[in-house]
Protein backbone atom coordinates (compact mmCIF):
# COMPACT_ATOMS: atom_id res chain seq x y z
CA UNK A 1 29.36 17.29 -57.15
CA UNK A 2 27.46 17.54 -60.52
CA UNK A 3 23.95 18.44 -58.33
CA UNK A 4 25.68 20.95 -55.91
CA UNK A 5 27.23 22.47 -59.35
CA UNK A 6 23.77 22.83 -60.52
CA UNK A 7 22.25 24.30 -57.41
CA UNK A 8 24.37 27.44 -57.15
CA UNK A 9 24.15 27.82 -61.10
CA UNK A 10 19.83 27.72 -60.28
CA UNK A 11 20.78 30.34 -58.22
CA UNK A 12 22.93 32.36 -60.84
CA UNK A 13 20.28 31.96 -63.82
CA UNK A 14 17.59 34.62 -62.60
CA UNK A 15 20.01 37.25 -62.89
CA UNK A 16 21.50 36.39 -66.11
CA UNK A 17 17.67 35.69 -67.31
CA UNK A 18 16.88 39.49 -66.14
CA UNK A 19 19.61 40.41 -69.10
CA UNK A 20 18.03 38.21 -71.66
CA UNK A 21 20.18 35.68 -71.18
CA UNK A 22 20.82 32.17 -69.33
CA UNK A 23 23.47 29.34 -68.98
CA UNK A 24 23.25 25.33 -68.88
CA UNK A 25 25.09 23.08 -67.39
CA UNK A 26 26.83 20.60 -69.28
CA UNK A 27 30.07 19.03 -67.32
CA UNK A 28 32.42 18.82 -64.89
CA UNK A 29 35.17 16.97 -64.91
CA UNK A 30 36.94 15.62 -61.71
CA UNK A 31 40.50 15.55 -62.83
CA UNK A 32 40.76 18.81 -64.45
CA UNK A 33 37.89 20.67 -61.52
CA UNK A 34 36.65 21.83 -64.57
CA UNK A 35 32.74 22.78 -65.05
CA UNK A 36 31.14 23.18 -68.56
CA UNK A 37 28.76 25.36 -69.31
CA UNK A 38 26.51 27.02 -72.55
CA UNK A 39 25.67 30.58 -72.28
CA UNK A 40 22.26 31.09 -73.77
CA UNK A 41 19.98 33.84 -74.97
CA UNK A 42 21.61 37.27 -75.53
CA UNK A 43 24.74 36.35 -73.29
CA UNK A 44 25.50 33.59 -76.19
CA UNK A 45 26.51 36.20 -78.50
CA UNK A 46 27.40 39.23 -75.61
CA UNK A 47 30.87 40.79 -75.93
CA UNK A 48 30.87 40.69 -72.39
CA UNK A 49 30.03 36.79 -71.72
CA UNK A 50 33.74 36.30 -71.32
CA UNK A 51 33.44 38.35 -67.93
CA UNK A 52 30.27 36.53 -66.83
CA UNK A 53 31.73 33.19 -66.77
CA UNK A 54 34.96 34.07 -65.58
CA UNK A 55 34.26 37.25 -63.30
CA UNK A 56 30.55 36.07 -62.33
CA UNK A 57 29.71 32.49 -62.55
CA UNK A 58 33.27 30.84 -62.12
CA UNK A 59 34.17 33.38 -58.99
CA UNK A 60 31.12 32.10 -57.32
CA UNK A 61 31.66 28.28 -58.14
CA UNK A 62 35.21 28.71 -56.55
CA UNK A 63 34.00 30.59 -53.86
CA UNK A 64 31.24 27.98 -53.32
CA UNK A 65 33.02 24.79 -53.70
CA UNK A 66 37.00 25.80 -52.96
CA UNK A 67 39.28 23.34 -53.67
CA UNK A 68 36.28 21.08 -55.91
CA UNK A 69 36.26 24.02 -58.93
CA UNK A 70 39.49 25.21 -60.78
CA UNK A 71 37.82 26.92 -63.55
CA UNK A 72 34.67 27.38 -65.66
CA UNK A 73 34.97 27.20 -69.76
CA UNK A 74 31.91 28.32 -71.90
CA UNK A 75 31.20 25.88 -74.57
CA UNK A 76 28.92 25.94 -78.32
């Protein structure tokens, strides 16, 4: 799950990269369905990265793997 995870967010980082910014994987965790991730560059510190992981990157993780993804937390 950790590689398919990591596809789609390949997919995800051009756009955020456009915006200065990026994100890294760093977990998931099979109990919870919970995927880990560090926003980078200017979303790191972006009043709006709040909306990017929940509105952007977790809707399309959901969407993607329904039923494998719960939720997507930004980490430090």
């Amino acid at each position: 799950m950790k590689e398919q995870i990591i596809s789609v967010l390949e997919q995800i980082r051009p756009f955020l990269q456009r915006d200065g910014g990026d994100v890294e994987f760093v977990d998931y965790t099979d109990d919870d369905k919970i995927v880990f991730v560090k926003l980078q560059g200017h979303c790191a510190g972006c009043p709006h990265a709040q909306a990017t992981v929940k509105g952007g990157i977790e809707a399309i993780l959901r969407e993607q793997f329904p039923g494998a993804v719960e939720a997507v937390e930004a980490v430090n």
